[in-house]
N, C-alpha and C. Protein backbone atom coordinates (compact mmCIF):
# COMPACT_ATOMS: atom_id res chain seq x y z
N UNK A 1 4.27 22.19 0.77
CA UNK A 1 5.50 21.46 0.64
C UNK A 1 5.46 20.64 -0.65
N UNK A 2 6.42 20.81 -1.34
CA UNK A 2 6.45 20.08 -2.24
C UNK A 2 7.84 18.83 -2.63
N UNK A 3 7.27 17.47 -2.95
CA UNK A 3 8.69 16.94 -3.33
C UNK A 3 8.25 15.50 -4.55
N UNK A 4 9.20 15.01 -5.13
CA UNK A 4 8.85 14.26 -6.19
C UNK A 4 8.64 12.73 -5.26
N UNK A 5 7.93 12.26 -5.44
CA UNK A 5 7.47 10.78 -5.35
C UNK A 5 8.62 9.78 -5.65
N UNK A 6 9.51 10.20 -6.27
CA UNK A 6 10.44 9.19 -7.01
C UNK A 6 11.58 9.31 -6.31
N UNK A 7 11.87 10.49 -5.49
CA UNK A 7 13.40 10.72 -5.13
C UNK A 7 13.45 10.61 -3.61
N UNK A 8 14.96 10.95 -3.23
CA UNK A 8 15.19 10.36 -1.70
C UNK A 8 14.72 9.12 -1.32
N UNK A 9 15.09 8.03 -2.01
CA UNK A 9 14.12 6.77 -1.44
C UNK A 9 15.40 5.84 -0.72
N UNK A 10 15.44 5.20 0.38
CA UNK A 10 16.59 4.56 0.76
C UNK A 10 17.13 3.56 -0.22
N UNK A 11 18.39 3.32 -0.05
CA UNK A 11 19.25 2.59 -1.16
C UNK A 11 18.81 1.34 -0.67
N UNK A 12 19.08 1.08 1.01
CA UNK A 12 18.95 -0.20 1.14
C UNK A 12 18.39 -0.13 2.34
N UNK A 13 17.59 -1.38 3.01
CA UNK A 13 16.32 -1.10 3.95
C UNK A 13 15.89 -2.64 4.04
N UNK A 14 16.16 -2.73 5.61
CA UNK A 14 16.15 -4.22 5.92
C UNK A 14 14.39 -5.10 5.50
N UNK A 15 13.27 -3.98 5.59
CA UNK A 15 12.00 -4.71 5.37
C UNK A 15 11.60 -3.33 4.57
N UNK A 16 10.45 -3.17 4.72
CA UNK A 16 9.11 -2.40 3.59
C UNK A 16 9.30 -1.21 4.55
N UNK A 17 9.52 -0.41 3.91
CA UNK A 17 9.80 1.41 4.36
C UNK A 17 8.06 1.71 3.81
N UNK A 18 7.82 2.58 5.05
CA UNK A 18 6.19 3.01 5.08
C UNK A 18 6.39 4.84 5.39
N UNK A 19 6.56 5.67 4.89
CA UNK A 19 6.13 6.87 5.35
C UNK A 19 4.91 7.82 5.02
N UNK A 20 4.44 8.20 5.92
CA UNK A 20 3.56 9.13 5.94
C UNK A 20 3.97 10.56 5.20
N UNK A 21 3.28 10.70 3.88
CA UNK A 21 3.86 12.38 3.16
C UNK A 21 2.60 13.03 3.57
N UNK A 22 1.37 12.98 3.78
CA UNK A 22 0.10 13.98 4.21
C UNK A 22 -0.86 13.63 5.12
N UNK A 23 -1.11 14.01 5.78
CA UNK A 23 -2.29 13.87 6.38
C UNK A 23 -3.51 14.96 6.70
N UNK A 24 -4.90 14.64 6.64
CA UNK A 24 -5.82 15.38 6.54
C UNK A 24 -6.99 15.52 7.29
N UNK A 25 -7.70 16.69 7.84
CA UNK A 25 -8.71 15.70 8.76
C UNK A 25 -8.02 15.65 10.22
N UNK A 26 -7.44 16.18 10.63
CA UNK A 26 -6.83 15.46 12.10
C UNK A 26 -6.87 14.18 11.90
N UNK A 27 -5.65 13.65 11.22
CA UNK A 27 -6.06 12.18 10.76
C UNK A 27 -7.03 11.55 9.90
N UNK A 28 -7.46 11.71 9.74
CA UNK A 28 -9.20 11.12 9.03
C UNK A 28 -9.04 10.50 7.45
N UNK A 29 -7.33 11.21 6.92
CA UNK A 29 -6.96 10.79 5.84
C UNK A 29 -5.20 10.77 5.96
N UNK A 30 -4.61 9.87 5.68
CA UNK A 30 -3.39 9.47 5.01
C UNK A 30 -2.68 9.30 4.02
N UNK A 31 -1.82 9.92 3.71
CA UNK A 31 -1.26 9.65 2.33
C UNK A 31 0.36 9.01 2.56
N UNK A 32 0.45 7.64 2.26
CA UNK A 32 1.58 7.17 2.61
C UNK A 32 2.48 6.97 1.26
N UNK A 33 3.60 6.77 1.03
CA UNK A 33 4.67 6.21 0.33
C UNK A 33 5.13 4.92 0.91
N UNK A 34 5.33 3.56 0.01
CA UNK A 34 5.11 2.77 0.38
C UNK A 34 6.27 1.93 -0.56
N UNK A 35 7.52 1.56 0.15
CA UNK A 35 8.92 1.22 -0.70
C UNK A 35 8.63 -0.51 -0.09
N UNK A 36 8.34 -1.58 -0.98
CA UNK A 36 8.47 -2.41 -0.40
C UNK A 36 9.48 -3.11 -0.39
N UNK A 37 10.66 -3.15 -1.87
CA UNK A 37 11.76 -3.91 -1.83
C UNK A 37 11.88 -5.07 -1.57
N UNK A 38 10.59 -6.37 -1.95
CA UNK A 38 10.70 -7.43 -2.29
C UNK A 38 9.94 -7.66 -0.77
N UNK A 39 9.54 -7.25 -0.04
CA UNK A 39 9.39 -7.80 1.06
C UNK A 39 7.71 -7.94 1.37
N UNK A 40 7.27 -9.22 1.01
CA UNK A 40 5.45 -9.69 0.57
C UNK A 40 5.34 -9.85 2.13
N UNK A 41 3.99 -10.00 2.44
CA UNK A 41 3.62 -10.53 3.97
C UNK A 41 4.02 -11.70 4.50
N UNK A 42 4.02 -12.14 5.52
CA UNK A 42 4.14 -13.37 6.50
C UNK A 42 2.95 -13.86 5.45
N UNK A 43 3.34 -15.58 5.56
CA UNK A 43 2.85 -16.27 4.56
C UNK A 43 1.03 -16.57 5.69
N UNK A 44 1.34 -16.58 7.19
CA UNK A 44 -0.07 -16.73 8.18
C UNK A 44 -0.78 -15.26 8.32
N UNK A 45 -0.43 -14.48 7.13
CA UNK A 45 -0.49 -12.41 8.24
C UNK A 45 -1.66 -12.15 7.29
N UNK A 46 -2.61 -11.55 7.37
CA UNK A 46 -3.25 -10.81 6.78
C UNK A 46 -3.60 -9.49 7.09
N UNK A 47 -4.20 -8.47 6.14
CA UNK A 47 -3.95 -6.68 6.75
C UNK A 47 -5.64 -6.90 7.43
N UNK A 48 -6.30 -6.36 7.88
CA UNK A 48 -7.92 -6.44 8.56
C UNK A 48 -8.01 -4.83 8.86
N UNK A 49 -7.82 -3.99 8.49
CA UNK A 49 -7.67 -2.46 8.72
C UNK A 49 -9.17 -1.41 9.33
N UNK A 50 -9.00 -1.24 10.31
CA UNK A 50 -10.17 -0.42 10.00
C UNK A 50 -10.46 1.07 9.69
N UNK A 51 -9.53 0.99 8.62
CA UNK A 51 -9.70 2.34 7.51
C UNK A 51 -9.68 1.83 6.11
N UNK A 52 -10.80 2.54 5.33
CA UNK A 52 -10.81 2.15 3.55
C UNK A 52 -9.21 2.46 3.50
N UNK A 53 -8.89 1.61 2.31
CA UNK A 53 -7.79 2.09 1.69
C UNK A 53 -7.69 2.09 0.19
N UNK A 54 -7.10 2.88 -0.62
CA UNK A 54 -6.66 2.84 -2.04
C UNK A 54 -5.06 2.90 -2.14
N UNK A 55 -4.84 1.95 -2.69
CA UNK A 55 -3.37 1.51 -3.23
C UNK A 55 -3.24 2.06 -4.96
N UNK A 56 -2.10 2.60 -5.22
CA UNK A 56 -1.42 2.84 -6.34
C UNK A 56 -0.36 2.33 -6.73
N UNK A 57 0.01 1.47 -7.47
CA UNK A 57 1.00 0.58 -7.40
C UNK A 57 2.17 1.25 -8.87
N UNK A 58 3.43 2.58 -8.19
CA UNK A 58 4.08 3.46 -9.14
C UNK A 58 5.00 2.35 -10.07
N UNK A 59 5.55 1.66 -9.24
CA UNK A 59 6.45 0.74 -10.33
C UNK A 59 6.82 -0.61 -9.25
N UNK A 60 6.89 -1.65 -10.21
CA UNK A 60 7.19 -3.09 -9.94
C UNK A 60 5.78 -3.53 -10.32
N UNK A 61 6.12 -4.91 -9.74
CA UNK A 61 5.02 -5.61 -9.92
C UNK A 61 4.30 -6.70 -8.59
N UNK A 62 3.21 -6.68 -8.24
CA UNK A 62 2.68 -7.54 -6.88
C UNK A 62 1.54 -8.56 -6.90
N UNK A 63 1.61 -8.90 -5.80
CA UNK A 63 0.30 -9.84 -6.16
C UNK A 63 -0.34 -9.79 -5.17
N UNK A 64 -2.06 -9.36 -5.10
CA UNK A 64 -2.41 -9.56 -3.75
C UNK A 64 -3.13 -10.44 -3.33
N UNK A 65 -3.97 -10.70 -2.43
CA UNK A 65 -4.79 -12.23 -2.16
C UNK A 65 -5.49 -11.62 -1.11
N UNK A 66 -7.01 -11.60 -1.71
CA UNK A 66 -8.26 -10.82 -1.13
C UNK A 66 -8.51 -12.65 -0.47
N UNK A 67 -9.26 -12.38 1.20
CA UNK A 67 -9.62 -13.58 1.78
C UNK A 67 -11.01 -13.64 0.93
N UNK A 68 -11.18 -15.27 0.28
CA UNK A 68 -12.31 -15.57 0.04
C UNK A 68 -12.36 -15.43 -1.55
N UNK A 69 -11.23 -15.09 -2.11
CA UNK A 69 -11.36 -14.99 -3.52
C UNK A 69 -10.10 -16.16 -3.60
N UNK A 70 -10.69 -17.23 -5.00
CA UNK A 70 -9.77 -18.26 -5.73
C UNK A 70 -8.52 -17.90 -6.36
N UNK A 71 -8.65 -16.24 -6.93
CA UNK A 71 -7.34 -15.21 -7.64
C UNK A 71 -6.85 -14.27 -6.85
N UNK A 72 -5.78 -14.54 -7.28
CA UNK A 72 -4.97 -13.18 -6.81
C UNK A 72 -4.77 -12.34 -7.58
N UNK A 73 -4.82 -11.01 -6.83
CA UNK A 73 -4.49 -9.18 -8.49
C UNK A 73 -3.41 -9.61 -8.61
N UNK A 74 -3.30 -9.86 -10.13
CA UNK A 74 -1.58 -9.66 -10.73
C UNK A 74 -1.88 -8.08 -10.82
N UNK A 75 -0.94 -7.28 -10.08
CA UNK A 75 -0.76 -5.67 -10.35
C UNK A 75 0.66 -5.22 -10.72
N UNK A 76 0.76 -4.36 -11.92
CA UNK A 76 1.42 -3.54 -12.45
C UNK A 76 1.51 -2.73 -12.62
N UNK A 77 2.69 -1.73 -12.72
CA UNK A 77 2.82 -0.25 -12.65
C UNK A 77 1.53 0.51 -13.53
N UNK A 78 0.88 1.61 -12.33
CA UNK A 78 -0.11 1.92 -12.88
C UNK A 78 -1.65 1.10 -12.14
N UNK A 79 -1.66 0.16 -11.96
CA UNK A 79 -2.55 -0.26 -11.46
C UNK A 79 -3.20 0.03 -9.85
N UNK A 80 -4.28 0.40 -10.05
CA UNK A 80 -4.61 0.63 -8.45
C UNK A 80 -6.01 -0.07 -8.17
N UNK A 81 -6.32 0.34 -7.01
CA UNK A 81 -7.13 -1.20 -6.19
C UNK A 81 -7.81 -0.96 -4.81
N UNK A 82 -9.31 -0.67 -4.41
CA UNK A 82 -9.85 0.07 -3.18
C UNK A 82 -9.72 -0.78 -2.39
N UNK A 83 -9.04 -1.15 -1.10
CA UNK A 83 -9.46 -2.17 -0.35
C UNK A 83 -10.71 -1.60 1.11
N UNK A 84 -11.37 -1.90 1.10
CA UNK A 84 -12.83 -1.61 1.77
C UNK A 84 -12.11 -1.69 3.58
N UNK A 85 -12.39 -1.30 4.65
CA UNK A 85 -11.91 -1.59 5.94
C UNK A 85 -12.73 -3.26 6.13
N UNK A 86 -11.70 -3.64 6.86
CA UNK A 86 -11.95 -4.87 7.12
C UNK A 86 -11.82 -5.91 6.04
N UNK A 87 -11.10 -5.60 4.50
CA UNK A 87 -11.22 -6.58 3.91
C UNK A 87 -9.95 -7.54 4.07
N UNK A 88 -9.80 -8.89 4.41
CA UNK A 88 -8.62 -9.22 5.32
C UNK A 88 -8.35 -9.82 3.61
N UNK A 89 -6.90 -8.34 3.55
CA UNK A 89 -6.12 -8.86 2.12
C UNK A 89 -4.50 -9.10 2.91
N UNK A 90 -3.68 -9.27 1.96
CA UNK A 90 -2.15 -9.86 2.16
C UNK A 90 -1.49 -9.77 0.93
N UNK A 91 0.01 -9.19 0.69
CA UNK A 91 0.58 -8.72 -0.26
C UNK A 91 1.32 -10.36 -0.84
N UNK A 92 0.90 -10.79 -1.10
CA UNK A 92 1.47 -12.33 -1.66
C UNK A 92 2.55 -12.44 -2.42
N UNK A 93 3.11 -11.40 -3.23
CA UNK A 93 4.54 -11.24 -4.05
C UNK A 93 4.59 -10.11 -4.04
N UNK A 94 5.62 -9.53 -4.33
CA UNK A 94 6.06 -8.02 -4.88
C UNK A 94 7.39 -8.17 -5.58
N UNK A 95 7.72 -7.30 -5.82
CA UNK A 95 9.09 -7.14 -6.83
C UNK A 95 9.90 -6.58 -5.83
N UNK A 96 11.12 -6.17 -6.47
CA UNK A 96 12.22 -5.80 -5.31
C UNK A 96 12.31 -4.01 -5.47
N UNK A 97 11.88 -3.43 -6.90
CA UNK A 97 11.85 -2.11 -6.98
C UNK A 97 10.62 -2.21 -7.14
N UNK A 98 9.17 -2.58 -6.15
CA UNK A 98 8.07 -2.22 -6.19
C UNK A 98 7.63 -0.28 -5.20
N UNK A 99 6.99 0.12 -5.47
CA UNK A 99 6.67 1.58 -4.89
C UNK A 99 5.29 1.83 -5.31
N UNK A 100 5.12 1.61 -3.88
CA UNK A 100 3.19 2.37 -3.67
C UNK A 100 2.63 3.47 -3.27
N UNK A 101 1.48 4.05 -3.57
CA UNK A 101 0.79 5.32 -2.92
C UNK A 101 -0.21 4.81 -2.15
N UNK A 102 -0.55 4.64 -0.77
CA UNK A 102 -1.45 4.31 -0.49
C UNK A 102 -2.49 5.90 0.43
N UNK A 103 -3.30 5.52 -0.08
CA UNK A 103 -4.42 6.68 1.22
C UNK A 103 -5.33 5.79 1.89
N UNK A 104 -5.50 6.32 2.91
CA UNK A 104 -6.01 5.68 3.91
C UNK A 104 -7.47 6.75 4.65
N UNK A 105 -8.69 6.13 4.48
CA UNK A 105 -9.16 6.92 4.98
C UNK A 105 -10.54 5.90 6.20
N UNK A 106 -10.37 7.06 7.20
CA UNK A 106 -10.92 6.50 8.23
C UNK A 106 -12.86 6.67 7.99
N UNK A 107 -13.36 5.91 8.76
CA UNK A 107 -15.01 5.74 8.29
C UNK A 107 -15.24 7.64 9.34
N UNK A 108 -16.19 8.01 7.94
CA UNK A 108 -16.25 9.14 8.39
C UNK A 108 -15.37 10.38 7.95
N UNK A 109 -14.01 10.18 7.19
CA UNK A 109 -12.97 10.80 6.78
C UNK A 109 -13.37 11.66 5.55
N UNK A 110 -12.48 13.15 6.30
CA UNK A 110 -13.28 13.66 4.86
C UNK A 110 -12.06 14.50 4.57
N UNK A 111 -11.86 15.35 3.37
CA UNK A 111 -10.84 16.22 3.21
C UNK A 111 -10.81 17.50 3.84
C-alpha cells in the first residue's frame, strides 16, 4: 500500500489525530502519523510507555520535557528523538501545523 505522508490530513480536529499507517511483528512494531494541531499535553500528564519510541518531527515546531532534565528539546522540522520505554516525557508546546512519525517498538520487537 502506498500513500504520501503529507496528504488526506483532517482540515479540522478537535485534539491530536493519532493513526496507525503499519504495523509489524503481530504488533511488536508501529508506525503512527501523528497530526497534533497545537494541542501539547495536560500541563500534570506525562507519556511512561512501555514501548521504545522514535519520534520524527515532519513540520512545525515542539518542545518536549524529559522528567529529570533542567531543558526542554526545542524540535524542528526534521528533527528526531529516541524516547527509551518508561522515559516519563510530555509534549510541552507544539505548533498548530505540527506533524509527526512516530514508531513504536515493543521490548523484544523485531521487523
Amino acid at each position: 500500500m502506498m500513500m504520501n505522508i503529507f496528504e488526506n490530513l483532517p482540515e479540522t480536529h478537535a485534539g491530536e489525530v493519532i493513526e496507525k499507517i503499519a504495523q509489524f511483528g503481530q504488533g511488536a512494531v508501529r508506525i503512527e502519523r501523528i497530526l497534533s494541531g497545537g494541542h501539547a499535553s495536560a500541563a500534570d500528564y506525562w507519556y511512561e510507555q512501555d514501548e521504545d519510541e522514535w519520534v520524527l518531527l515532519l513540520r512545525g515546531q515542539a518542545s518536549l520535557l524529559i522528567a529529570g532534565r533542567e531543558d526542554g528539546l526545542e524540535m524542528k522540522a526534521g528533527d528526531c528523538v529516541e524516547l527509551p520505554a518508561k522515559l516519563r516525557h510530555r509534549v510541552d508546546r507544539v505548533s498548530q501545523d505540527a506533524l509527526w512519525l512516530a514508531i513504536h517498538v515493543r521490548a523484544g520487537g523485531r521487523f
